[in-house]
Protein backbone atom coordinates (compact mmCIF):
# COMPACT_ATOMS: atom_id res chain seq x y z
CA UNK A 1 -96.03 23.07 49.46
CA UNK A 2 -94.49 23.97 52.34
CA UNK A 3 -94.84 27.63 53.55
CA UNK A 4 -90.80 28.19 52.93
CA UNK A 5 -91.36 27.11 49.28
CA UNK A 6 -94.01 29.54 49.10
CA UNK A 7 -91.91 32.41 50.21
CA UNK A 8 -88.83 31.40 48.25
CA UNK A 9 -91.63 31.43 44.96
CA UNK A 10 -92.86 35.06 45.83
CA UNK A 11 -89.32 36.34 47.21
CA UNK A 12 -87.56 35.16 43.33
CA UNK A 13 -90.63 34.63 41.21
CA UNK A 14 -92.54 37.90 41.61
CA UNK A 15 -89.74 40.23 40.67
CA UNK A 16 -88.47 37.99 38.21
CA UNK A 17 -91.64 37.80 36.73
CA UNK A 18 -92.43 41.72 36.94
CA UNK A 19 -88.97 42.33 35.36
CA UNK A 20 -89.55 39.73 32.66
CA UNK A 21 -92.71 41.78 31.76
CA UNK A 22 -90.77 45.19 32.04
CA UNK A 23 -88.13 44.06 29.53
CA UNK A 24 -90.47 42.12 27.30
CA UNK A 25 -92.48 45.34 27.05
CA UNK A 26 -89.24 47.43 25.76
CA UNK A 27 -86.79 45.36 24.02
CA UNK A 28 -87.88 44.67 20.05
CA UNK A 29 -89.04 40.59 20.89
CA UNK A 30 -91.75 38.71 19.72
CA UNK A 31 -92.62 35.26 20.65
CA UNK A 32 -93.49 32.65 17.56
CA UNK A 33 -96.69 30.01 18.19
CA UNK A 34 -96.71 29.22 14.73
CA UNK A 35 -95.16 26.09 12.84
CA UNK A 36 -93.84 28.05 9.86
CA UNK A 37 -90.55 28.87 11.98
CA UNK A 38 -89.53 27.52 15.39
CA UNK A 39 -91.63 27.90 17.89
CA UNK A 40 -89.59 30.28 20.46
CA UNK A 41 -88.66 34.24 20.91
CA UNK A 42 -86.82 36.24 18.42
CA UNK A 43 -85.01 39.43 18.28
CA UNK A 44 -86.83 41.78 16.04
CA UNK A 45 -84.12 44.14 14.14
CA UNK A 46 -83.68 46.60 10.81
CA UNK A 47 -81.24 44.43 9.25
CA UNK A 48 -82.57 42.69 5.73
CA UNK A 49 -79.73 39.87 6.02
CA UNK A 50 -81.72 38.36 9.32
CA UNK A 51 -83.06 34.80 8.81
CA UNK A 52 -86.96 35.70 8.96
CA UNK A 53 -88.90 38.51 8.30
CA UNK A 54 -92.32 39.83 10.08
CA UNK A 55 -94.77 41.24 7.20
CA UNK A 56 -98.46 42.46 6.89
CA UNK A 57 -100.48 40.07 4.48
CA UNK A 58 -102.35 41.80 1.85
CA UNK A 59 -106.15 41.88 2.26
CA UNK A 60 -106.16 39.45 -1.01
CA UNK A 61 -103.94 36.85 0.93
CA UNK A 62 -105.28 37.30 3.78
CA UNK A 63 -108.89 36.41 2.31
CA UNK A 64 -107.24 33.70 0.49
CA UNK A 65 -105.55 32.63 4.06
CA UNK A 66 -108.79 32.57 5.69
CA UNK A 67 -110.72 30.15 3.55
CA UNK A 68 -107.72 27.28 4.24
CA UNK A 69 -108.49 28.35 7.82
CA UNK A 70 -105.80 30.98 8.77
CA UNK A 71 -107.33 32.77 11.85
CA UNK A 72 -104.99 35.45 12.28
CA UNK A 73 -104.52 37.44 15.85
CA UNK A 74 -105.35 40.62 16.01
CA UNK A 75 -102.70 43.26 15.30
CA UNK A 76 -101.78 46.73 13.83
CA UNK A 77 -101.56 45.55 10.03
CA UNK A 78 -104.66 46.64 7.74
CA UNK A 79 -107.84 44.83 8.74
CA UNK A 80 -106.63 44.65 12.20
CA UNK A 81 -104.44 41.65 11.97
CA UNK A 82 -101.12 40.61 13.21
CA UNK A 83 -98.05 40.48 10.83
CA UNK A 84 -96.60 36.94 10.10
CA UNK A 85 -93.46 35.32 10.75
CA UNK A 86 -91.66 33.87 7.90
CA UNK A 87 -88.60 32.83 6.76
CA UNK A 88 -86.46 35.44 4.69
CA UNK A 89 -85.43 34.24 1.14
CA UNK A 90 -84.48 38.42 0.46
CA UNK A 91 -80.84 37.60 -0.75
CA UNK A 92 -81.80 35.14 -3.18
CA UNK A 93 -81.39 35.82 -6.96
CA UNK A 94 -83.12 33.02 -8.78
CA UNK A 95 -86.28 31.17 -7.10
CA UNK A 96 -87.23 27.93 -9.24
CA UNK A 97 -90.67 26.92 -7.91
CA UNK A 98 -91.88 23.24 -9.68
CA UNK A 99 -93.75 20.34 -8.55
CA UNK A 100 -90.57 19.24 -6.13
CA UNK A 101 -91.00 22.90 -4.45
CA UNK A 102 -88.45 25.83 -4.34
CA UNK A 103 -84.77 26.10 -5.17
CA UNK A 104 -83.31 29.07 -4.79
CA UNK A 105 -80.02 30.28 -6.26
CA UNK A 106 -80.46 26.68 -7.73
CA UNK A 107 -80.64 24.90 -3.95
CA UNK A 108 -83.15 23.11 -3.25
CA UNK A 109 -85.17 23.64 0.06
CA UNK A 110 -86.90 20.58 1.42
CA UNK A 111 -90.21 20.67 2.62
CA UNK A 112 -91.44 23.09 -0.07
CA UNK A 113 -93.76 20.76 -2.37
CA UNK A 114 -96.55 22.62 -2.76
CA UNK A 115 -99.56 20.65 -1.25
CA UNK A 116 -102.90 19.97 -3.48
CA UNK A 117 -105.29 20.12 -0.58
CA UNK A 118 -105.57 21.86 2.89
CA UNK A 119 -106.07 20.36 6.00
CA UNK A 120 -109.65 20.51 5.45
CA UNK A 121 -109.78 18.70 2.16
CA UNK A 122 -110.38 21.90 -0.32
CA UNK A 123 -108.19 22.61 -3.29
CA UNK A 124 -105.45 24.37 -2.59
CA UNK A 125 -104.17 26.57 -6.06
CA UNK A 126 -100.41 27.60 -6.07
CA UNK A 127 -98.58 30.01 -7.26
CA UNK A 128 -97.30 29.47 -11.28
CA UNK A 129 -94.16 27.06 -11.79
CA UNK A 130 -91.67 28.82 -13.09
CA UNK A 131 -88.05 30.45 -12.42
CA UNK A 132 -87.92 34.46 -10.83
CA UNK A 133 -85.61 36.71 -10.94
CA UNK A 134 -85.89 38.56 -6.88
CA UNK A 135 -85.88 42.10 -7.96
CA UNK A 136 -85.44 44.96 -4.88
CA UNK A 137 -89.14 45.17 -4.67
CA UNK A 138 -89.90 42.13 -3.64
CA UNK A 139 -88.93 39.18 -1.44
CA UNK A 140 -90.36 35.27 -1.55
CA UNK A 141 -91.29 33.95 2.10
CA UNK A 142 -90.95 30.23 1.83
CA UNK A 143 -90.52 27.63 5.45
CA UNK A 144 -88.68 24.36 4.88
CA UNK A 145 -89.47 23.94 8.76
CA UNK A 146 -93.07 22.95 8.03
CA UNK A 147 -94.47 21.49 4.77
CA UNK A 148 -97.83 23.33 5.68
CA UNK A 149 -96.79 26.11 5.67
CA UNK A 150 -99.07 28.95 4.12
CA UNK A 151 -96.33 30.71 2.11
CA UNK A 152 -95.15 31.93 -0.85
CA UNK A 153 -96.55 28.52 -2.18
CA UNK A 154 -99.43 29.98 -2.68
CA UNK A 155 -99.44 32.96 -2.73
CA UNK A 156 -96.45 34.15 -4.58
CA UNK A 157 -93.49 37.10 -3.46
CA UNK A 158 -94.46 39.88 -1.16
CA UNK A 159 -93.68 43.23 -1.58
CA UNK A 160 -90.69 44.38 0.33
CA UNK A 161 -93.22 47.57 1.11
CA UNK A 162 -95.35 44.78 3.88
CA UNK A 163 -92.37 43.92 5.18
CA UNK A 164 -92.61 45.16 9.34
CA UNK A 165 -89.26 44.08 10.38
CA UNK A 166 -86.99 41.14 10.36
CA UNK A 167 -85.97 38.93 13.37
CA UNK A 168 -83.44 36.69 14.38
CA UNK A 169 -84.44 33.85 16.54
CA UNK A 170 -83.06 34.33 20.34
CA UNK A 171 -84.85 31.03 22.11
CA UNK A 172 -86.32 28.57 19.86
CA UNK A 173 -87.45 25.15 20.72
CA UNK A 174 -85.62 22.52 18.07
C-alpha cells in the first residue's frame, strides 16, 4: 500500500469511522446476527404495526432455549440476557398452528413446520396444534425466513408485557 493510500484511509476512514460510532451510539439501531430475520441493521421504534419486534424471553424459555443450544448475549433483560429479534405477527386475529406450521388470519406462512429434533438430535416438543384467537395481551413471534427458527413453535405467544420495542429493518442482506 502505497503511503498516499494510507493517508487517503486515515484522512476519510478515521472520521467516518468515529462518526459511524457517534451515531450508532445515539440513534435507536440494532444490528441482527441471527437467522430468524435478515441478517442486517434495523431501526428500532414505538410503533406495534413494525415488521419485527425485540422482546425479553422468559426465564422458562430461555431455559428451554438453552438446552437446544441457544447461547444468548448478554443484555439488560432478566438473567442478564439480550432481547431477541423476531418477526411481529401482533395484527393477526386467528393463528392456526398444525403439522404444516402457522397460518395466520387463515395464510399460510412457509417455513413454519415445526421441526421434531434440534440440530443436535434431541426431541424438540412444540407448542399444542390448535387455532388462537391473538387477544391484546399477547403476540405470536413466528420467522418464515428460517425453518430453525426457535419461535413461537415451541414455545407458544409472548406476552405483549416482554415486548422491548419493535424495529423495522434499515440494511438487511437478502
Amino acid at each position: 500500500m502505497t503511503s498516499s493510500a494510507r493517508k487517503r484511509i486515515v484522512t476519510w476512514g478515521v472520521p467516518f469511522a468515529a462518526l459511524f460510532a457517534f451515531l450508532w451510539h445515539f440513534l435507536p439501531l440494532t444490528m441482527n446476527w441471527s437467522s430468524s430475520v435478515p441478517i442486517g441493521v434495523y431501526w428500532l421504534t414505538a410503533n406495534p404495526n413494525a415488521p419485527y419486534l425485540t422482546f425479553c424471553m422468559t426465564r422458562e424459555v430461555l431455559t428451554q432455549a438453552k438446552a437446544h443450544g441457544y447461547q444468548p448475549l448478554p443484555g439488560s433483560c432478566s438473567g442478564g440476557t439480550s432481547w431477541v429479534l423476531k418477526p411481529n405477527l401482533a395484527r393477526a386475529h386467528e393463528v392456526t398452528f398444525n403439522r404444516r406450521g402457522f397460518f395466520v388470519d387463515h395464510q399460510w406462512l412457509p417455513n413454519t413446520t415445526p421441526l421434531a429434533k434440534d440440530r443436535f438430535g434431541h426431541s424438540l416438543p412444540h407448542y399444542p396444534f390448535g387455532t388462537y384467537f391473538v387477544s391484546n395481551q399477547e403476540v405470536w413471534v413466528v420467522s418464515s425466513y428460517n425453518q430453525r427458527s426457535y419461535d413461537s413453535r415451541y414455545f407458544g405467544p409472548i406476552s405483549r408485557s416482554s415486548v422491548v420495542s419493535y424495529a423495522r429493518p434499515l440494511l438487511v442482506l437478502p
